[in-house]
C-alpha atoms as a PDB file:
ATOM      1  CA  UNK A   1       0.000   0.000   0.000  1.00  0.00           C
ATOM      2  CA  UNK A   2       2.821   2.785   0.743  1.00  0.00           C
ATOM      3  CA  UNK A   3       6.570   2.545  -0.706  1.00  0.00           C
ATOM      4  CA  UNK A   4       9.274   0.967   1.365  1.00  0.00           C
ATOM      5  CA  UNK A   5      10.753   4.629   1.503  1.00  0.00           C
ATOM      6  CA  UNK A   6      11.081   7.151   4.197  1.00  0.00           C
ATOM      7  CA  UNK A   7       8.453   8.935   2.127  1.00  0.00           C
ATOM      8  CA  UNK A   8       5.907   5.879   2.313  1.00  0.00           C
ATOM      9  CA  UNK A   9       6.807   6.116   6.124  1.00  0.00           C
ATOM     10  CA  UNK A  10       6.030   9.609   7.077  1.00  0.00           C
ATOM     11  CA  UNK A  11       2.387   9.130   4.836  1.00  0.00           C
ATOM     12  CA  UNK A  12       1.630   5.577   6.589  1.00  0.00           C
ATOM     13  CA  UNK A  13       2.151   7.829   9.690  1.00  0.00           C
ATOM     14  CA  UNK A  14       0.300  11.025   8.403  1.00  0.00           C
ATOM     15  CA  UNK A  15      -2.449   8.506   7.726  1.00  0.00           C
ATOM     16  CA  UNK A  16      -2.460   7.047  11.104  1.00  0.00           C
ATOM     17  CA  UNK A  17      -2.923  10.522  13.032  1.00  0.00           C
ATOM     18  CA  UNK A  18      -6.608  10.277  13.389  1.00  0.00           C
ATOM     19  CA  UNK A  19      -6.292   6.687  14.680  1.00  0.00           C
ATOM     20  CA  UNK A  20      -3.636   8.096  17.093  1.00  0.00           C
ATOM     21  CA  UNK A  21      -5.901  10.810  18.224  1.00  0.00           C
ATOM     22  CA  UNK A  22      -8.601   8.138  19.846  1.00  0.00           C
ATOM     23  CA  UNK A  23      -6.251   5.858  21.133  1.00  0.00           C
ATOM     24  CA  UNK A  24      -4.444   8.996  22.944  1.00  0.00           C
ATOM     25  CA  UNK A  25      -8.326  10.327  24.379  1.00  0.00           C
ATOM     26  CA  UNK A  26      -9.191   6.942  25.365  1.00  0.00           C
ATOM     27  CA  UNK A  27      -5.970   6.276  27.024  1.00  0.00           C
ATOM     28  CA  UNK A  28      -6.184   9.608  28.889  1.00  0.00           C
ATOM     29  CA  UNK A  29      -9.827   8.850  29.847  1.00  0.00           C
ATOM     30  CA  UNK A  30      -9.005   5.691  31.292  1.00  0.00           C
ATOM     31  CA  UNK A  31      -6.190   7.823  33.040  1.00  0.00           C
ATOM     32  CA  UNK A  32      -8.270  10.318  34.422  1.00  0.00           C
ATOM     33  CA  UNK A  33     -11.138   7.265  35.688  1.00  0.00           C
ATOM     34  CA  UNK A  34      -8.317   5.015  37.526  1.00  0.00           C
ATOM     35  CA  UNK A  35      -6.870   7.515  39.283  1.00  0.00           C
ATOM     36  CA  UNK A  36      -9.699   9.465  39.922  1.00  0.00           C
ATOM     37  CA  UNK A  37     -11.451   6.578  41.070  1.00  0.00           C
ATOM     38  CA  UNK A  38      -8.864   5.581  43.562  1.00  0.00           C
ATOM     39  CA  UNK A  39      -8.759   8.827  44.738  1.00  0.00           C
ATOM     40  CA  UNK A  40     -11.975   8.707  45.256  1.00  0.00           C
ATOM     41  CA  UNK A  41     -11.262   5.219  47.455  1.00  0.00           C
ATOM     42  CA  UNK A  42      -9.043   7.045  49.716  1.00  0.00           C
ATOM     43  CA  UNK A  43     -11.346   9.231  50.433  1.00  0.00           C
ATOM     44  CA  UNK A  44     -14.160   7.023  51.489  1.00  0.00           C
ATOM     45  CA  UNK A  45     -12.184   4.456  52.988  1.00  0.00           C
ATOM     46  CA  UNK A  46      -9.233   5.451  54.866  1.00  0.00           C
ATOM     47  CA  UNK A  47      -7.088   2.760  55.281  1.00  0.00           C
ATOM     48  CA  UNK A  48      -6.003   2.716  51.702  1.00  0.00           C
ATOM     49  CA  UNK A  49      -3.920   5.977  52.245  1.00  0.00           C
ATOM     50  CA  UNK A  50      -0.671   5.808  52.645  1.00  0.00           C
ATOM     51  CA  UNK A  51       0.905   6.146  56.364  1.00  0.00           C
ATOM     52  CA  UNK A  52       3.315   9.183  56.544  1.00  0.00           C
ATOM     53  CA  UNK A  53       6.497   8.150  58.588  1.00  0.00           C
ATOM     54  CA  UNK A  54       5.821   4.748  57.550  1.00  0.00           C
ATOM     55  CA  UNK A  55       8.703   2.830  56.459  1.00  0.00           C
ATOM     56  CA  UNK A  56       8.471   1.323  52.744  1.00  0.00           C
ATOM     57  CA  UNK A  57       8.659  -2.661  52.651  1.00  0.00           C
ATOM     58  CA  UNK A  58      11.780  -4.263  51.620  1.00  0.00           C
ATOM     59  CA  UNK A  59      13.579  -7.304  51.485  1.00  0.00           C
ATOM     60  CA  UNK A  60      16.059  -6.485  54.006  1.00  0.00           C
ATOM     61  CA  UNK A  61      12.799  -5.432  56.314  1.00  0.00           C
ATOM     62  CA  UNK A  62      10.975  -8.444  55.888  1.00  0.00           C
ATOM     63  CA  UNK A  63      13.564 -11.448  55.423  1.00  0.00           C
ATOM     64  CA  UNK A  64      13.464 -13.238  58.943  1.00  0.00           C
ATOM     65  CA  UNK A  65      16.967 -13.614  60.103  1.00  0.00           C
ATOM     66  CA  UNK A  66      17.701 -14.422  63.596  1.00  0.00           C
ATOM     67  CA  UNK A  67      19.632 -12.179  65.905  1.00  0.00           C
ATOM     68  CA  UNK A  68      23.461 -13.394  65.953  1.00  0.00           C
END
């Protein structure tokens, strides 16, 4: 359908713009609904916030070595 040149390239991509249009609103959509949602979440239900001062899981927190 387009020539195996850079000039078949940049039209194949010209072409594609509209296509690229709707994929980029639906993917910010879905953005704005997950993260909105969630927020949302925290809100309501506080125990999905995160604890300030709280330390962040790790391995080295959470392997179970015994004291030496």
């Amino acid at each position: 359908m387009y020539p195996k040149t850079i000039a078949g390239l940049i039209s194949c991509y010209v072409a594609a713009l509209p296509f690229f249009r709707n994929a980029l609103l639906g993917d910010l959509g879905y953005t704005a609904l997950l993260f909105g949602g969630f927020h949302l979440l925290e809100r309501r239900f506080g125990v999905l916030k995160q604890q300030t001062g709280a330390r962040p899981v790790t391995l080295a927190t959470t392997s179970r070595a015994r004291p030496g």
